[in-house]
Each structure stands twice: as structure tokens, then as C-alpha cells.
PDB file of N, CA and C in Angstrom:
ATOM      1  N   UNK A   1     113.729 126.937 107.255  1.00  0.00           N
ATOM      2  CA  UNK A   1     113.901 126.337 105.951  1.00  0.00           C
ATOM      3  C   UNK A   1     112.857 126.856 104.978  1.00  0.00           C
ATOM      4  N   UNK A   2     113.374 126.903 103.604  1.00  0.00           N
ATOM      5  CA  UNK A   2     112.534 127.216 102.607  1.00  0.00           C
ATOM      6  C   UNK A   2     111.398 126.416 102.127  1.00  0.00           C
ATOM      7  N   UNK A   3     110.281 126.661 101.947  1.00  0.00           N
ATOM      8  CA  UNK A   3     109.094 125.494 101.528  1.00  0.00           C
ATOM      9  C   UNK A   3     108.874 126.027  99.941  1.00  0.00           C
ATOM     10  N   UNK A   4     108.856 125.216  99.212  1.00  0.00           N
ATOM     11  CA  UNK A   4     108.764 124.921  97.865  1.00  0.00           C
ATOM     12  C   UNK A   4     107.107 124.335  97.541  1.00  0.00           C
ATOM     13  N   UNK A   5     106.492 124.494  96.370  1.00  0.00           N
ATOM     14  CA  UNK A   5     105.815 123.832  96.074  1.00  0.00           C
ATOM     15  C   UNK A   5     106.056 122.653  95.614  1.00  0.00           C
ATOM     16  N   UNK A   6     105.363 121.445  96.094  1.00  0.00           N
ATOM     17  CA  UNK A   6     105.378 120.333  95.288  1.00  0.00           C
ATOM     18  C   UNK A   6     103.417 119.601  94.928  1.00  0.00           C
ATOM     19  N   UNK A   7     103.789 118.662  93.896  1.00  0.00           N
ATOM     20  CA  UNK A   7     102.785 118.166  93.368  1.00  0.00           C
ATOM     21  C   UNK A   7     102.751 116.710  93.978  1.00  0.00           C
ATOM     22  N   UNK A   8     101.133 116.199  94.300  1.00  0.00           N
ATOM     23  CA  UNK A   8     101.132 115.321  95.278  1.00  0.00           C
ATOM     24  C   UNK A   8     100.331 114.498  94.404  1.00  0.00           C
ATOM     25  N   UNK A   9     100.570 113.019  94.148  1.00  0.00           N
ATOM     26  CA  UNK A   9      99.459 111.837  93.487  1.00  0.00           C
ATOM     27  C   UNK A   9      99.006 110.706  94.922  1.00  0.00           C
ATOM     28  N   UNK A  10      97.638 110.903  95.099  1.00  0.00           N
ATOM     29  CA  UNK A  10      98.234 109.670  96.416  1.00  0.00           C
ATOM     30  C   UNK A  10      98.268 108.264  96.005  1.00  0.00           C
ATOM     31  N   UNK A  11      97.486 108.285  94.510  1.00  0.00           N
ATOM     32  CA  UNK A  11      97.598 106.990  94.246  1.00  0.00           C
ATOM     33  C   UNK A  11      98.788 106.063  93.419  1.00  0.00           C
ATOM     34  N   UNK A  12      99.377 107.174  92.652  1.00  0.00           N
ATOM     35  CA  UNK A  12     101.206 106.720  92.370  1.00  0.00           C
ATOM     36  C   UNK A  12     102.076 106.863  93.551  1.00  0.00           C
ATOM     37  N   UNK A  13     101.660 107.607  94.309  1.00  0.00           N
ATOM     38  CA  UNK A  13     102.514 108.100  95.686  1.00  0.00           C
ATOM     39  C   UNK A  13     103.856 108.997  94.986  1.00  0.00           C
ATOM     40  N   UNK A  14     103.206 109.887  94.218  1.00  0.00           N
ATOM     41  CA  UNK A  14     104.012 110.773  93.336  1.00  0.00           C
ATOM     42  C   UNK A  14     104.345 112.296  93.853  1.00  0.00           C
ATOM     43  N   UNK A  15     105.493 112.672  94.683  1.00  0.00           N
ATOM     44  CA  UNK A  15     105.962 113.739  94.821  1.00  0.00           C
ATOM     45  C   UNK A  15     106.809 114.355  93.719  1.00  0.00           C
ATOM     46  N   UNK A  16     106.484 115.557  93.004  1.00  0.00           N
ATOM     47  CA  UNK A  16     107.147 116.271  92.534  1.00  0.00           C
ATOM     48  C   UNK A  16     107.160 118.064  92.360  1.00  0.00           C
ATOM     49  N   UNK A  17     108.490 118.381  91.861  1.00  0.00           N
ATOM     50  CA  UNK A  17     107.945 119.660  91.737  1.00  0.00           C
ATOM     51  C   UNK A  17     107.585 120.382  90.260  1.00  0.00           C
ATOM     52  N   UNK A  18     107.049 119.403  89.402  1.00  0.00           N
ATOM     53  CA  UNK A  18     107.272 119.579  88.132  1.00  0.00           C
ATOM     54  C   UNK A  18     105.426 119.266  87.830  1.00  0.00           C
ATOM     55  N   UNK A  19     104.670 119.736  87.372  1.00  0.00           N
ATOM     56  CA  UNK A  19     103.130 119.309  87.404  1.00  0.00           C
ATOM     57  C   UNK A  19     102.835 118.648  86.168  1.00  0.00           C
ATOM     58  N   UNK A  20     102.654 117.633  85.978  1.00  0.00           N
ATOM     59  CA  UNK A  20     102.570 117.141  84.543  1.00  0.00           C
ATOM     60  C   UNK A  20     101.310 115.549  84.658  1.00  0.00           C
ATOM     61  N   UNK A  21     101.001 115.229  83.951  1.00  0.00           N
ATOM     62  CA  UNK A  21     100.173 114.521  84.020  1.00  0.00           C
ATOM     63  C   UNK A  21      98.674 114.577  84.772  1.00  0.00           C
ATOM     64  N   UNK A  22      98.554 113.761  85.640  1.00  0.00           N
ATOM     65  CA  UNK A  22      97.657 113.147  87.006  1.00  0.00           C
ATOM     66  C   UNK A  22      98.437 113.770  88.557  1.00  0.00           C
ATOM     67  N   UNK A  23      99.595 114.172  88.413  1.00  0.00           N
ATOM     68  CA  UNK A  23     100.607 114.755  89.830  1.00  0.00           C
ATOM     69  C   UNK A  23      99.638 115.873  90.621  1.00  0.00           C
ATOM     70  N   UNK A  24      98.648 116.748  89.821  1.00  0.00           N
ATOM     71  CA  UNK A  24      98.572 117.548  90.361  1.00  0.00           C
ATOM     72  C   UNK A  24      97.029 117.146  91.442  1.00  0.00           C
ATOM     73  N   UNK A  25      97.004 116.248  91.382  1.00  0.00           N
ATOM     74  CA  UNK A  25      95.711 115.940  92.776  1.00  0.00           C
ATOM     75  C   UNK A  25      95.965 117.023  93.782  1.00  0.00           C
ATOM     76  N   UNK A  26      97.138 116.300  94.570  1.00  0.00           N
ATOM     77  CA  UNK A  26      97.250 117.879  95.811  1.00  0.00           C
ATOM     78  C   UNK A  26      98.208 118.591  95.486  1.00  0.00           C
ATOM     79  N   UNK A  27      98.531 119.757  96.102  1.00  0.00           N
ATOM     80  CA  UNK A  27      99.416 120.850  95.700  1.00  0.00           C
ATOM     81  C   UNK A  27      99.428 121.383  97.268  1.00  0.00           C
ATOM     82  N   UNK A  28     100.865 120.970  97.696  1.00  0.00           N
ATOM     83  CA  UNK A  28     101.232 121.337  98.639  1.00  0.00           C
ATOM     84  C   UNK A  28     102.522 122.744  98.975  1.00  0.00           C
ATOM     85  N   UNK A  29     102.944 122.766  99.866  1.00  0.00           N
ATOM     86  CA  UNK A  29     103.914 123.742  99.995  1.00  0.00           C
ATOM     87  C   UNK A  29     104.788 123.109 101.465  1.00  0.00           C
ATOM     88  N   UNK A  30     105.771 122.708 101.256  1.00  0.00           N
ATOM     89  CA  UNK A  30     106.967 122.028 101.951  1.00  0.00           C
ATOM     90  C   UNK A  30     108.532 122.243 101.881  1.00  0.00           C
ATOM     91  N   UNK A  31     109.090 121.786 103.265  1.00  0.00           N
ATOM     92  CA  UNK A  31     110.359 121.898 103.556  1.00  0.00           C
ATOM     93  C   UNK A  31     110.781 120.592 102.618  1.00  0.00           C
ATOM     94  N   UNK A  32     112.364 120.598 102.704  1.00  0.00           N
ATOM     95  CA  UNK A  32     113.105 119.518 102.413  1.00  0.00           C
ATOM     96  C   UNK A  32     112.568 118.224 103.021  1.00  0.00           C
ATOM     97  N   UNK A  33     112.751 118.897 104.415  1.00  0.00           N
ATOM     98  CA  UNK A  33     112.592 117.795 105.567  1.00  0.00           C
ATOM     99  C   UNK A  33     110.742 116.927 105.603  1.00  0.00           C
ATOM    100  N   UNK A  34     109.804 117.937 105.475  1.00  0.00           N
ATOM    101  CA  UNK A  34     108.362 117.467 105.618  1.00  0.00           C
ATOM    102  C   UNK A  34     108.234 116.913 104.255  1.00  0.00           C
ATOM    103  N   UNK A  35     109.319 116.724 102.970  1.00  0.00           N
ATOM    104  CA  UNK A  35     108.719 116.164 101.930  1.00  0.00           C
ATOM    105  C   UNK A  35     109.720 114.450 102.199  1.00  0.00           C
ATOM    106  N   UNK A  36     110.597 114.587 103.242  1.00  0.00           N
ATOM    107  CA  UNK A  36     111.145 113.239 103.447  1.00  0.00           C
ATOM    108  C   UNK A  36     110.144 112.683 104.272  1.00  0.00           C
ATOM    109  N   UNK A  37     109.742 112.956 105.106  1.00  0.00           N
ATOM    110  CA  UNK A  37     108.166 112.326 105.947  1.00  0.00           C
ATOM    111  C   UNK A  37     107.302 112.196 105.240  1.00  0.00           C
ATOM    112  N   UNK A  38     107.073 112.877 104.074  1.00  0.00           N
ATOM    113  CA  UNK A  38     105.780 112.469 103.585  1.00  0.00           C
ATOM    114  C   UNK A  38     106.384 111.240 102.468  1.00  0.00           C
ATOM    115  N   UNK A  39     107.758 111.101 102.123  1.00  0.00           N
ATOM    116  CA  UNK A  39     108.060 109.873 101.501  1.00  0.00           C
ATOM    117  C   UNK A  39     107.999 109.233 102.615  1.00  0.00           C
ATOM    118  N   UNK A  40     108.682 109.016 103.914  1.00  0.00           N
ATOM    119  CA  UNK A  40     108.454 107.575 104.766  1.00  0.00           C
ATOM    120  C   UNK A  40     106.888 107.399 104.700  1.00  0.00           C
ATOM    121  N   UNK A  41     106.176 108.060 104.671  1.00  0.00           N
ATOM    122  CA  UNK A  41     104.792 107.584 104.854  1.00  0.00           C
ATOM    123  C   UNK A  41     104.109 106.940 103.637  1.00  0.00           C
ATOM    124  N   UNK A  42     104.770 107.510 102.219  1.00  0.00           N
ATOM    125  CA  UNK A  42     104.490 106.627 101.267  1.00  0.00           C
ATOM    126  C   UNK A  42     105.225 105.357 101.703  1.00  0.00           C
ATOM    127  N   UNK A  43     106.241 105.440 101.578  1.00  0.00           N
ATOM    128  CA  UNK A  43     106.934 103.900 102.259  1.00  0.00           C
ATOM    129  C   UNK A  43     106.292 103.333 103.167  1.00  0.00           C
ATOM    130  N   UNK A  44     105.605 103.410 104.071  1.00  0.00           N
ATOM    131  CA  UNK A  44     105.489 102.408 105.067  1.00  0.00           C
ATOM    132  C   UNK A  44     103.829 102.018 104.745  1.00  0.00           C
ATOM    133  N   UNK A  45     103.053 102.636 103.620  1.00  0.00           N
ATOM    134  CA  UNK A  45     102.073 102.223 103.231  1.00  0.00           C
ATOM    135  C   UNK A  45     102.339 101.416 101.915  1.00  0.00           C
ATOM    136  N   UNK A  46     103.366 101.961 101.389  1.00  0.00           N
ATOM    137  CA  UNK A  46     103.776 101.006 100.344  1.00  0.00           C
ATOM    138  C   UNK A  46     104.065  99.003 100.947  1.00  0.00           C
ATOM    139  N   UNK A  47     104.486  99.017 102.528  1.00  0.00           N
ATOM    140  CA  UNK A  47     105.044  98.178 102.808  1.00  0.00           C
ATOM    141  C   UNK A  47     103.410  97.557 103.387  1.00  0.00           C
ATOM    142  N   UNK A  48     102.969  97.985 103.676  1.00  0.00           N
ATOM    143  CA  UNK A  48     101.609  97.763 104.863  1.00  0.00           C
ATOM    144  C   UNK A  48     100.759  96.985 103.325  1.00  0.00           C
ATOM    145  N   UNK A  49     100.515  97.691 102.280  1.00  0.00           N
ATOM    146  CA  UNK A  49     100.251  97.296 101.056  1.00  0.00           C
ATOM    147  C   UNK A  49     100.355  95.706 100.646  1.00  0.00           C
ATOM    148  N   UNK A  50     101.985  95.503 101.082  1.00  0.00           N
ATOM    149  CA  UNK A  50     102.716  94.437 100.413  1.00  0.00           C
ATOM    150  C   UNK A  50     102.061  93.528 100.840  1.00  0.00           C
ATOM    151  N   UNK A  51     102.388  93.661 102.519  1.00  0.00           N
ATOM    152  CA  UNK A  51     101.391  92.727 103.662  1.00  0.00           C
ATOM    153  C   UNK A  51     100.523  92.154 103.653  1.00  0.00           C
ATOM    154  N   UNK A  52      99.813  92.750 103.138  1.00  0.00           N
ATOM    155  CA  UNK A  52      98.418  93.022 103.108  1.00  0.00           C
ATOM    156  C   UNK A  52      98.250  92.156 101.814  1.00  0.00           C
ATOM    157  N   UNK A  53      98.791  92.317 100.787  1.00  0.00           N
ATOM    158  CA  UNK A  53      98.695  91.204  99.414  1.00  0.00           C
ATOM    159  C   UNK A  53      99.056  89.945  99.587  1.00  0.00           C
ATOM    160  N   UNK A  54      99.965  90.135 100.636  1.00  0.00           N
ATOM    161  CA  UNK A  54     100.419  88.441 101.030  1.00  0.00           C
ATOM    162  C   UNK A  54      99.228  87.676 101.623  1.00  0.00           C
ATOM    163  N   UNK A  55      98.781  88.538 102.463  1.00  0.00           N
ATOM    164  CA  UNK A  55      97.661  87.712 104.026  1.00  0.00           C
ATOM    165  C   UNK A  55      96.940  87.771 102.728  1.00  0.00           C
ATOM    166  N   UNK A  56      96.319  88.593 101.917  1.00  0.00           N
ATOM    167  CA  UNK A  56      94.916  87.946 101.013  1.00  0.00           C
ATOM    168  C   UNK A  56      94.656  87.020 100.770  1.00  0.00           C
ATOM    169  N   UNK A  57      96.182  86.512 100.328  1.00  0.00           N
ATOM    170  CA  UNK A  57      96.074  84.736  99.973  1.00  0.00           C
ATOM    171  C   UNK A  57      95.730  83.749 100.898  1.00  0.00           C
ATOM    172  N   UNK A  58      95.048  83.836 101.658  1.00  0.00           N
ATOM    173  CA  UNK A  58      95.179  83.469 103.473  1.00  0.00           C
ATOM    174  C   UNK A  58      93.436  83.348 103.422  1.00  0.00           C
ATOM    175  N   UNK A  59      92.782  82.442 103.138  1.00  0.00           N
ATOM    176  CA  UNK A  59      91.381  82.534 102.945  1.00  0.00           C
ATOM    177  C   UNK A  59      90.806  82.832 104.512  1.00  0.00           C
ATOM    178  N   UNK A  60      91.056  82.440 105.175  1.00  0.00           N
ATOM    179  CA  UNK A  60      90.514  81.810 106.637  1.00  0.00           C
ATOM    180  C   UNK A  60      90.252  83.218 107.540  1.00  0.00           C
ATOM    181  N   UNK A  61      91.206  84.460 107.057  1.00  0.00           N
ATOM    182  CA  UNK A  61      91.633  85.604 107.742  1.00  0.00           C
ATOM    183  C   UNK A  61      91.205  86.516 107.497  1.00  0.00           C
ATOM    184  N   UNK A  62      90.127  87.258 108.261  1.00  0.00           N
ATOM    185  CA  UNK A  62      88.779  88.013 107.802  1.00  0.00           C
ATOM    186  C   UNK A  62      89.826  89.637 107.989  1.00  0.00           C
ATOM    187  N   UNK A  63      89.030  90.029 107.225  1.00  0.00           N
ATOM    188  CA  UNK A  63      89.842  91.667 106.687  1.00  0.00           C
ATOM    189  C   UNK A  63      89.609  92.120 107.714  1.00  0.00           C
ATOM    190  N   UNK A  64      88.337  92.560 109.131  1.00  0.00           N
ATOM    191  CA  UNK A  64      88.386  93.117 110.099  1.00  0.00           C
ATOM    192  C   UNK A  64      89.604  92.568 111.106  1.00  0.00           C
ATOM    193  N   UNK A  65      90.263  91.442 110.808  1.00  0.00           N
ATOM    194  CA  UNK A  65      90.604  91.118 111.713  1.00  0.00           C
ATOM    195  C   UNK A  65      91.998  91.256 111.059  1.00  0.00           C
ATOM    196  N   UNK A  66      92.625  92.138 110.398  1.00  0.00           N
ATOM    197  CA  UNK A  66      94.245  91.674 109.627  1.00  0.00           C
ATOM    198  C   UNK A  66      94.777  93.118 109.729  1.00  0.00           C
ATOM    199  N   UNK A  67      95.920  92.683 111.225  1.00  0.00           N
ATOM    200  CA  UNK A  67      96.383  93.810 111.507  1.00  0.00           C
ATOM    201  C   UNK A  67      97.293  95.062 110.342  1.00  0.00           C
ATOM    202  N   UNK A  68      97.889  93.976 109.209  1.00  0.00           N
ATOM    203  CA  UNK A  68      98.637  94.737 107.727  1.00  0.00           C
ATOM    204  C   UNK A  68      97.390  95.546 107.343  1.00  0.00           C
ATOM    205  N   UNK A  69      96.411  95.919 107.090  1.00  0.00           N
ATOM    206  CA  UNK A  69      94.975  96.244 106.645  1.00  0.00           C
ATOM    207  C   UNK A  69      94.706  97.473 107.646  1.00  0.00           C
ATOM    208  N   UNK A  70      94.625  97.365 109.121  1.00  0.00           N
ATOM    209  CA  UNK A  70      94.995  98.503 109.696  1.00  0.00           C
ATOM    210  C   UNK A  70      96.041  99.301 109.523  1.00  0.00           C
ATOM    211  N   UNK A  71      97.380  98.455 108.970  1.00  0.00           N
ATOM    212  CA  UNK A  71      98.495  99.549 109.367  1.00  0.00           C
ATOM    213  C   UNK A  71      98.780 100.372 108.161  1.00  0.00           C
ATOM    214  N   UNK A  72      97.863 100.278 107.252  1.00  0.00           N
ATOM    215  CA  UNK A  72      97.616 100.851 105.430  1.00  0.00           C
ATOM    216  C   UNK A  72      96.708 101.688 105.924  1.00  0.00           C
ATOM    217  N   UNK A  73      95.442 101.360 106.653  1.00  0.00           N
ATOM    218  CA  UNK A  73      94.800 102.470 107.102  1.00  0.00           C
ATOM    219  C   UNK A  73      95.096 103.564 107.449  1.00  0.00           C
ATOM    220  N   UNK A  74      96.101 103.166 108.598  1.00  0.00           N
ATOM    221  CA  UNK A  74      96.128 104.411 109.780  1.00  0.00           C
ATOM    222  C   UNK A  74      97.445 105.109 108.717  1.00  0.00           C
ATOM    223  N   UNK A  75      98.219 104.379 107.854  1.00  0.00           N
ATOM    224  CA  UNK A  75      99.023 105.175 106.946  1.00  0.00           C
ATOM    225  C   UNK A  75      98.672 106.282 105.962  1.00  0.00           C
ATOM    226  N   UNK A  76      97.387 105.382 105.400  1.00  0.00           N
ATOM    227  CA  UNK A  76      96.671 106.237 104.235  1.00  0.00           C
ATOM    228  C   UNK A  76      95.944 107.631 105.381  1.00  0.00           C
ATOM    229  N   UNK A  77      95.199 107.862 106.576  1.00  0.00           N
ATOM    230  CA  UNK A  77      95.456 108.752 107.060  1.00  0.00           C
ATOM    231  C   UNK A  77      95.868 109.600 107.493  1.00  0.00           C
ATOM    232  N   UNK A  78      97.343 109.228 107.810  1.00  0.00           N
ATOM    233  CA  UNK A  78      98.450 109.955 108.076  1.00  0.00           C
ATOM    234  C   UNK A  78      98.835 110.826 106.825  1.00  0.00           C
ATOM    235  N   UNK A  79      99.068 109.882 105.643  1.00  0.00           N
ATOM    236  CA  UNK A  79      99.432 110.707 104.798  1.00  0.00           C
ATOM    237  C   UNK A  79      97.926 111.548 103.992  1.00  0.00           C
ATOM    238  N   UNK A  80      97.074 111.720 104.427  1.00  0.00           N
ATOM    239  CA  UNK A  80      95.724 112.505 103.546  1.00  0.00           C
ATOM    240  C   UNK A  80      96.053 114.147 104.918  1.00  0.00           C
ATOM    241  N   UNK A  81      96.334 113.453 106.474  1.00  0.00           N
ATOM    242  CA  UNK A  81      96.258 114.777 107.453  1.00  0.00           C
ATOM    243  C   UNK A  81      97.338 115.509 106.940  1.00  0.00           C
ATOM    244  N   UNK A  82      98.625 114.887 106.489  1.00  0.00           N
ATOM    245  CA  UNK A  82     100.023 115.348 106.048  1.00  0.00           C
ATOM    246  C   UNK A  82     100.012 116.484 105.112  1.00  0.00           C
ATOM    247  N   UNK A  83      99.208 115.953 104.367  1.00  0.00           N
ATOM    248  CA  UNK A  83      98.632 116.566 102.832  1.00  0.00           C
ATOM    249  C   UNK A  83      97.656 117.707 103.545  1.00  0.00           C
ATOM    250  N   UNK A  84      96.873 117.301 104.129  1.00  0.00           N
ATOM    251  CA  UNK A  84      96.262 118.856 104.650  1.00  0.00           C
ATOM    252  C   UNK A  84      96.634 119.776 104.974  1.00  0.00           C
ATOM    253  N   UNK A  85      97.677 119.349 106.511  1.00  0.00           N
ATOM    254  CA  UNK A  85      98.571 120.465 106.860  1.00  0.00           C
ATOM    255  C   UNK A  85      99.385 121.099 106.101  1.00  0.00           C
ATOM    256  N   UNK A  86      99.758 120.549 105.072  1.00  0.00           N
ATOM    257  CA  UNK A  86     100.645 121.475 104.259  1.00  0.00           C
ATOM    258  C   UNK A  86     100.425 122.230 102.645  1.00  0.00           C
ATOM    259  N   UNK A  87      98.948 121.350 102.637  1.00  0.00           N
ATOM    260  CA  UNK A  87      98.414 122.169 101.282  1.00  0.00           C
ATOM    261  C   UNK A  87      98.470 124.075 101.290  1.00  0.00           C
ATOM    262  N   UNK A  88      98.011 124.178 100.318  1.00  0.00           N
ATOM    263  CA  UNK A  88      98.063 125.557  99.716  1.00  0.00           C
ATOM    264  C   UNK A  88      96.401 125.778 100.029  1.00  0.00           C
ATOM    265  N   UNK A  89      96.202 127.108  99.666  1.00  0.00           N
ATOM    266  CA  UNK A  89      95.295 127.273 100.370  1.00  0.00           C
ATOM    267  C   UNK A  89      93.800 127.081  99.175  1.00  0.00           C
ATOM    268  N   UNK A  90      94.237 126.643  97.591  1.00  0.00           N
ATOM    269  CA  UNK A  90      93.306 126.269  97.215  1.00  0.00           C
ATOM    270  C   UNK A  90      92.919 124.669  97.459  1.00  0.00           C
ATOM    271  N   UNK A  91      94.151 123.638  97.535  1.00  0.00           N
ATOM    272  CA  UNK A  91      94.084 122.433  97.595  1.00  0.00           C
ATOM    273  C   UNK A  91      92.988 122.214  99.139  1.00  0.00           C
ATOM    274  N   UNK A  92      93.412 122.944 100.019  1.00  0.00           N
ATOM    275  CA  UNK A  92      93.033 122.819 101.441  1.00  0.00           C
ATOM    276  C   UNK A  92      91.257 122.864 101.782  1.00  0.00           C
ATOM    277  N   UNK A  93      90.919 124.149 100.437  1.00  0.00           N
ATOM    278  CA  UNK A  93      89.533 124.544 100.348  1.00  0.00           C
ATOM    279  C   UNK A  93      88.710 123.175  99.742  1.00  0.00           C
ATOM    280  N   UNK A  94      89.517 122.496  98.618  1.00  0.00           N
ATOM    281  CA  UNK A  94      88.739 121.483  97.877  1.00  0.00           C
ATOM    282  C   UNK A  94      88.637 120.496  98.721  1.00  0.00           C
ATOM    283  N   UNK A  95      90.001 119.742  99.843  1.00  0.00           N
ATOM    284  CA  UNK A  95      89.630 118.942 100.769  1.00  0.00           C
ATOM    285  C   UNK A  95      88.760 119.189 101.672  1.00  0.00           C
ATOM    286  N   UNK A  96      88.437 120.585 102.200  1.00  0.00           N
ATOM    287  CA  UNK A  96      87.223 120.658 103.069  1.00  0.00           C
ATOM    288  C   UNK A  96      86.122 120.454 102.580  1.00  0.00           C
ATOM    289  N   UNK A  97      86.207 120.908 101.073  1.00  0.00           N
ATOM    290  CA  UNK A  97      84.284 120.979 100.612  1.00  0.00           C
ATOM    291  C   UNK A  97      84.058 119.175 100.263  1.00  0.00           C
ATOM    292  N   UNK A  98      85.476 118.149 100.050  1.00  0.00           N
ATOM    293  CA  UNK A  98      85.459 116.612 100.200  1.00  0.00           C
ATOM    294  C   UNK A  98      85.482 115.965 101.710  1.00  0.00           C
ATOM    295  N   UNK A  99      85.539 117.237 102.529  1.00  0.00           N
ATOM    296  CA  UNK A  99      85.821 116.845 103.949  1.00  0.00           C
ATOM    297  C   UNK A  99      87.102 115.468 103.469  1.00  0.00           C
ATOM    298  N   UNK A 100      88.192 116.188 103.283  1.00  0.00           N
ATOM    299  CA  UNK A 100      88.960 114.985 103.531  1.00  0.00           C
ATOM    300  C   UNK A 100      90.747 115.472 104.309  1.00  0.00           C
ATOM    301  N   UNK A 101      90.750 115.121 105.249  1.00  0.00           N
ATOM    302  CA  UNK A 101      92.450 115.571 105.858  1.00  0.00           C
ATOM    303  C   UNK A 101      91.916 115.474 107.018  1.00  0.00           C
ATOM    304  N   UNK A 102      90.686 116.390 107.752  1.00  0.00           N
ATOM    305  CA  UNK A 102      90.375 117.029 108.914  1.00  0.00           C
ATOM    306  C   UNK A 102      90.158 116.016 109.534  1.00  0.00           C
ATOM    307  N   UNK A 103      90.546 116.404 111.214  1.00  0.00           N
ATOM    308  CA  UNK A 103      90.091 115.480 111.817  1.00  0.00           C
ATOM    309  C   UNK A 103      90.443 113.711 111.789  1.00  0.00           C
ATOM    310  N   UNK A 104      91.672 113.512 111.298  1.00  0.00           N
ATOM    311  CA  UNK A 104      91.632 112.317 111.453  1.00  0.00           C
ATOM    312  C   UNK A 104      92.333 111.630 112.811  1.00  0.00           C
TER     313      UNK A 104
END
């Protein structure tokens, strides 16, 4: 399959292939298919998110201990390694000199 560039926001959770605004944080290079995974992974941090706003209201329930709070974690990692593996090779240089993708 063909990989296209697209433009990555992690904090709108903004895939596109059009660079305009704030989109261009990462700059990746992807299939059809690895830019539908990297939407489920916005999705399921979008959902882990939701969770996670609900339990806040929940005084009693300490943040180390609130499994929605992990599952945003281990999402927001998934999608920063996602973003590594498939950056370009300037995006890839700026996450190393932020140390951020590697190794998670």
C-alpha cells in the first residue's frame, strides 16, 4: 500500500493531509490502514478521557488508584510510539532530541 503524508495534532487528535493551522505538530507518513489505527487510538483515549471525567467527580478515588487514568495513559503512549514509528525523518529527529516515542 501507498503511504501518504499526513499531519498529526495530539491534542485535537487531528489527522489530516492538508497542513493548516496547529496540525502540523507531527508529520507522519502512512498507509490507509495505519491512519485507521491511529484513529482507534484517538478513540479509545478519547473514551478513557470520558471515564476518567466521570470518576473525577468521585472525591474518595485517588488518581493512582483509577484504572480510566491508566487506560488514557497507556493510550496516550501508544499513540506518541505510533507517531514515532511512522514519522518522517525530520519529525522523528525532533522527538528524539524531546526524547519522546522511544522506548515506551
Amino acid at each position: 500500500m501507498e503511504k501518504k503524508k499526513y499531519y498529526v495534532n495530539i491534542g485535537t487528535q487531528e489527522i489530516s493531509q492538508i497542513p493548516y493551522g496547529a496540525n502540523t505538530e507531527f508529520v507522519i507518513e502512512a498507509t490507509d490502514e495505519e491512519i485507521f489505527l491511529l484513529r482507534e487510538k484517538f478513540n479509545e483515549i478519547h473514551d478513557a478521557d470520558m471515564s476518567a471525567f466521570v470518576r473525577a467527580h468521585i472525591p474518595y478515588m485517588p488518581y493512582h488508584n483509577d484504572p480510566q487514568n491508566d487506560k488514557y495513559d497507556s493510550g496516550m503512549k501508544g499513540v506518541y510510539q505510533m507517531i514515532y514509528n511512522l514519522a518522517d525523518s525530520e519529525t522523528k529527529k525532533a522527538m528524539d532530541e524531546e526524547n519522546i516515542g522511544r522506548e515506551f
